[in-house]
C-alpha atoms as a PDB file:
ATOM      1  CA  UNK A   1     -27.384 -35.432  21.817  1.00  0.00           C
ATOM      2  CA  UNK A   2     -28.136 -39.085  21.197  1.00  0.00           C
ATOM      3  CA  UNK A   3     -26.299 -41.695  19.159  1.00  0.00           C
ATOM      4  CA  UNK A   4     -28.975 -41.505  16.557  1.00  0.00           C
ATOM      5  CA  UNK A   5     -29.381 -37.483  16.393  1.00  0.00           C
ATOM      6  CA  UNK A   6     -25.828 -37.747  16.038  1.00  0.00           C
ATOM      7  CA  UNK A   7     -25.783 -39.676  13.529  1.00  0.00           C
ATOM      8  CA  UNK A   8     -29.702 -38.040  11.731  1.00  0.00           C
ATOM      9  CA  UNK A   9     -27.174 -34.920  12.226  1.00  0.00           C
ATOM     10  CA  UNK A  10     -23.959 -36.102   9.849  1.00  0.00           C
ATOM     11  CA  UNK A  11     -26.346 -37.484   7.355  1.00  0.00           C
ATOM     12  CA  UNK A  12     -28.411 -34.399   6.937  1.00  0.00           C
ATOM     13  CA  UNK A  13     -24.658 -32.564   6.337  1.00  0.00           C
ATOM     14  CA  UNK A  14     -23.870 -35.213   3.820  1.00  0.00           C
ATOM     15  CA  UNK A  15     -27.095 -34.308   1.443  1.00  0.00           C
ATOM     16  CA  UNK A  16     -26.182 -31.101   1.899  1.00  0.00           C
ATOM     17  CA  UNK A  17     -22.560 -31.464   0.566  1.00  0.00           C
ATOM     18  CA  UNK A  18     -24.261 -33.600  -1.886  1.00  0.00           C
ATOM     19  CA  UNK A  19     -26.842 -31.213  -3.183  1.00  0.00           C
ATOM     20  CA  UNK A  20     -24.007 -28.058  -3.577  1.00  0.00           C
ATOM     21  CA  UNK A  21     -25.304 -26.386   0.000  1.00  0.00           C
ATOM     22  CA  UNK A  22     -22.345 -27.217   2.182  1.00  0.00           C
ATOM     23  CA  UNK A  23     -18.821 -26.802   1.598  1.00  0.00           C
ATOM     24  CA  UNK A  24     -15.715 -27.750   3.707  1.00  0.00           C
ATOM     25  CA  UNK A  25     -12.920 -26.187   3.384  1.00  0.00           C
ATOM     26  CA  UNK A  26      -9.998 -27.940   5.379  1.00  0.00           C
ATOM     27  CA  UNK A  27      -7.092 -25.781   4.357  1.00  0.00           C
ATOM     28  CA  UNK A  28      -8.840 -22.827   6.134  1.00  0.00           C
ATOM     29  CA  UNK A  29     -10.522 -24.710   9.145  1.00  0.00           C
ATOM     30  CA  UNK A  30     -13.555 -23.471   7.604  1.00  0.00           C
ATOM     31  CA  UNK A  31     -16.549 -24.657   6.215  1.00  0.00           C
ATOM     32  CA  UNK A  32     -20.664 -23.228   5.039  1.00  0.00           C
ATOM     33  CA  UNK A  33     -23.840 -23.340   3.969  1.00  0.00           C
ATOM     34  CA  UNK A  34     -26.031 -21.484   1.566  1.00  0.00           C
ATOM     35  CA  UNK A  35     -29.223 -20.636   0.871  1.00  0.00           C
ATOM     36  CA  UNK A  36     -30.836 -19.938  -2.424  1.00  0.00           C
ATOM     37  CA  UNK A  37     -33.425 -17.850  -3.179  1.00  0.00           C
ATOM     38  CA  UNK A  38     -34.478 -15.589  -6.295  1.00  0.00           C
ATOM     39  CA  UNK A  39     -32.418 -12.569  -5.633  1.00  0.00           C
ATOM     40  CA  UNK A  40     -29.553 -14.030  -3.406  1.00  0.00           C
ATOM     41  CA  UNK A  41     -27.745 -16.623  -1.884  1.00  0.00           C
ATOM     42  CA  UNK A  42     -27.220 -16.509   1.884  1.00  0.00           C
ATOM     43  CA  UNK A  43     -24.485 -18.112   3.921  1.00  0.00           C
ATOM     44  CA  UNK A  44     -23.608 -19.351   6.869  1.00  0.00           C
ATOM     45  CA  UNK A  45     -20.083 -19.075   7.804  1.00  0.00           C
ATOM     46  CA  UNK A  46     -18.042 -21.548  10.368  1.00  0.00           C
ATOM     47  CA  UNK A  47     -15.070 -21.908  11.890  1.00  0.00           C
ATOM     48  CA  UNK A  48     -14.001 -24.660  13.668  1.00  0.00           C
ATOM     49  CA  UNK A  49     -17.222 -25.706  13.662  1.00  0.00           C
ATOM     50  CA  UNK A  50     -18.882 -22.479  15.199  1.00  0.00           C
ATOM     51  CA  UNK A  51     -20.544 -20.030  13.284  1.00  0.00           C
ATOM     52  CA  UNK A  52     -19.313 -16.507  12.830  1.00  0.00           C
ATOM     53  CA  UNK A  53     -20.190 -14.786   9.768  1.00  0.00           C
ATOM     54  CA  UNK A  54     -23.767 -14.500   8.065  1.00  0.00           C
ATOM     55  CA  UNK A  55     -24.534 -12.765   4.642  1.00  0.00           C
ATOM     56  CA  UNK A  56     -25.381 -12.832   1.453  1.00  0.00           C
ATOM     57  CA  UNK A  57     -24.462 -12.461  -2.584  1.00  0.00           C
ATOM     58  CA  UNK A  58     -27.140 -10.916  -4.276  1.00  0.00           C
ATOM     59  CA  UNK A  59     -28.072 -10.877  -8.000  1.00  0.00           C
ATOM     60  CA  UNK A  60     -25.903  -8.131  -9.077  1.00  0.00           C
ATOM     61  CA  UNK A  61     -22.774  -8.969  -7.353  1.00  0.00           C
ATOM     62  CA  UNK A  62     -23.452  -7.397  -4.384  1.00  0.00           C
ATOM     63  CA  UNK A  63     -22.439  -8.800  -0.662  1.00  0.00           C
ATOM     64  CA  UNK A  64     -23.125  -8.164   3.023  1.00  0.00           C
ATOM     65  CA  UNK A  65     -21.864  -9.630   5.877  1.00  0.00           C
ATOM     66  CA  UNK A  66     -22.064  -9.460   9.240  1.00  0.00           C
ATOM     67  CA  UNK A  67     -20.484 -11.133  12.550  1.00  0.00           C
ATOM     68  CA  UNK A  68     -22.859 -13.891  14.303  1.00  0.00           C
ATOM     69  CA  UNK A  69     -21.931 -12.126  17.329  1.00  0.00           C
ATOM     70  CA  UNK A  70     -22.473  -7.973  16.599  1.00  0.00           C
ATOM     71  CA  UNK A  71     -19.935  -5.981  16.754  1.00  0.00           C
ATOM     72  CA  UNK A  72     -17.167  -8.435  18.407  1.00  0.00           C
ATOM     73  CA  UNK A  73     -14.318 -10.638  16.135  1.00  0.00           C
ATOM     74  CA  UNK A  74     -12.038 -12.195  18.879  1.00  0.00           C
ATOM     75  CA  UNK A  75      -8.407 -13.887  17.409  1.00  0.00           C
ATOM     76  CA  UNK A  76      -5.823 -14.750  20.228  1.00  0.00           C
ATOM     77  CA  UNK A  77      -2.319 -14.622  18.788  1.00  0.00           C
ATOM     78  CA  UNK A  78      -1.566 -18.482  18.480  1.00  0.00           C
ATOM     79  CA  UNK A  79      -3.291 -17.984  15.208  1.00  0.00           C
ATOM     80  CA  UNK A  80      -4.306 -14.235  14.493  1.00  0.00           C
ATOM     81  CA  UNK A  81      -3.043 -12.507  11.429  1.00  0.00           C
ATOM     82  CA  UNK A  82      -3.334 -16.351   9.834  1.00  0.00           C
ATOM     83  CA  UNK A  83      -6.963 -16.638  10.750  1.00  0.00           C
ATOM     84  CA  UNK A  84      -8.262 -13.100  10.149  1.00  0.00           C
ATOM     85  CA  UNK A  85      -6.838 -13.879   6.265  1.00  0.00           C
ATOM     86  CA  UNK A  86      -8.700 -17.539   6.636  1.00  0.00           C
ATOM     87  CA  UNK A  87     -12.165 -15.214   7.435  1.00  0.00           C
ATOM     88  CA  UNK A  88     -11.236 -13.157   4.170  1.00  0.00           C
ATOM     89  CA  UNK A  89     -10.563 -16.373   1.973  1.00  0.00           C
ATOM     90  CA  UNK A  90     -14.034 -17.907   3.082  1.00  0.00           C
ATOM     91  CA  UNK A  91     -15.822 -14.675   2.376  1.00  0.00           C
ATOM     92  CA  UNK A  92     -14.121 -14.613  -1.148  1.00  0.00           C
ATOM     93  CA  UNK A  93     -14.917 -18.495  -1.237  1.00  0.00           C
ATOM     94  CA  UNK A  94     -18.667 -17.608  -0.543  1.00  0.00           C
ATOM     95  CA  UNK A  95     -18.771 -14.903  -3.178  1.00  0.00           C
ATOM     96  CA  UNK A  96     -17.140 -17.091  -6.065  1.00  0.00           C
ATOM     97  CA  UNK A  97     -19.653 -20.406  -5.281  1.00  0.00           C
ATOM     98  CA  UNK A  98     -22.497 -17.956  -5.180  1.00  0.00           C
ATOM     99  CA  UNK A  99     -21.477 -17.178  -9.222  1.00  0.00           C
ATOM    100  CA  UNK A 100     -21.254 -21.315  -8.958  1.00  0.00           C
ATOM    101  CA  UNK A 101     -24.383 -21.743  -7.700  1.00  0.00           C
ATOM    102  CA  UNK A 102     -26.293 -18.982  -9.940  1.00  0.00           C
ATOM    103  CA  UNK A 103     -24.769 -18.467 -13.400  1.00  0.00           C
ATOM    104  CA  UNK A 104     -27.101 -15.756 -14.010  1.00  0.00           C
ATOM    105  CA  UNK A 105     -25.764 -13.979 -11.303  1.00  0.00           C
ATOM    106  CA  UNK A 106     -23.595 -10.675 -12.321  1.00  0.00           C
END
C-alpha cells in the first residue's frame, strides 16, 4: 500500500468515526462499523484490527451474528477467557449503538 492509500485509508476511517459508522473501542482491543438500512443495522466486527464477527440488529430487537471465518473462533491462552468476554462486550456494544443509531428501533 502506498504512502497516499495509506493515508486516503485513515482519512476515510476518520469520516466514518465522524459520521457515527465507526467505533473504537480501546479497552476491548476492539473496534466496528455499521451499516444502516431501513430494517437493520449491520456490523462489522474487529479485533486487533482483523475482522471476525458480521451481523446485524434489526428493527425489532432482533440480532444475528456470525464468525468471518464459518464455523472456527481460535483464542490461544495468553488471552482466552479475557478475550472470548471482549467478543461478548462488542456484540452487546453493537446491539446498544444500533438503539443509538435508530431510536425507532424496539
Amino acid at each position: 500500500m502506498s504512502t497516499h492509500d495509506n493515508q486516503s485509508s485513515k482519512m476515510l476511517a476518520a469520516e466514518e468515526i465522524l459520521r457515527g459508522r465507526a467505533r473504537n473501542w480501546p479497552d476491548i482491543q476492539a473496534s466496528a462499523k455499521a451499516m444502516i438500512s431501513d430494517a437493520r443495522i449491520d456490523f462489522e466486527v474487529s479485533f486487533n484490527g482483523a475482522p471476525e464477527v458480521v451481523g446485524w440488529v434489526k428493527w425489532d430487537g432482533c440480532s444475528d451474528w456470525k464468525l468471518v471465518q464459518p464455523g472456527y473462533l481460535h483464542r490461544c491462552s495468553g488471552g482466552g477467557p479475557q478475550d472470548l468476554r471482549n467478543i461478548g462486550e462488542a456484540l452487546a456494544r453493537c446491539w446498544d449503538w444500533a438503539h443509538e443509531l435508530r431510536a425507532d428501533f424496539e
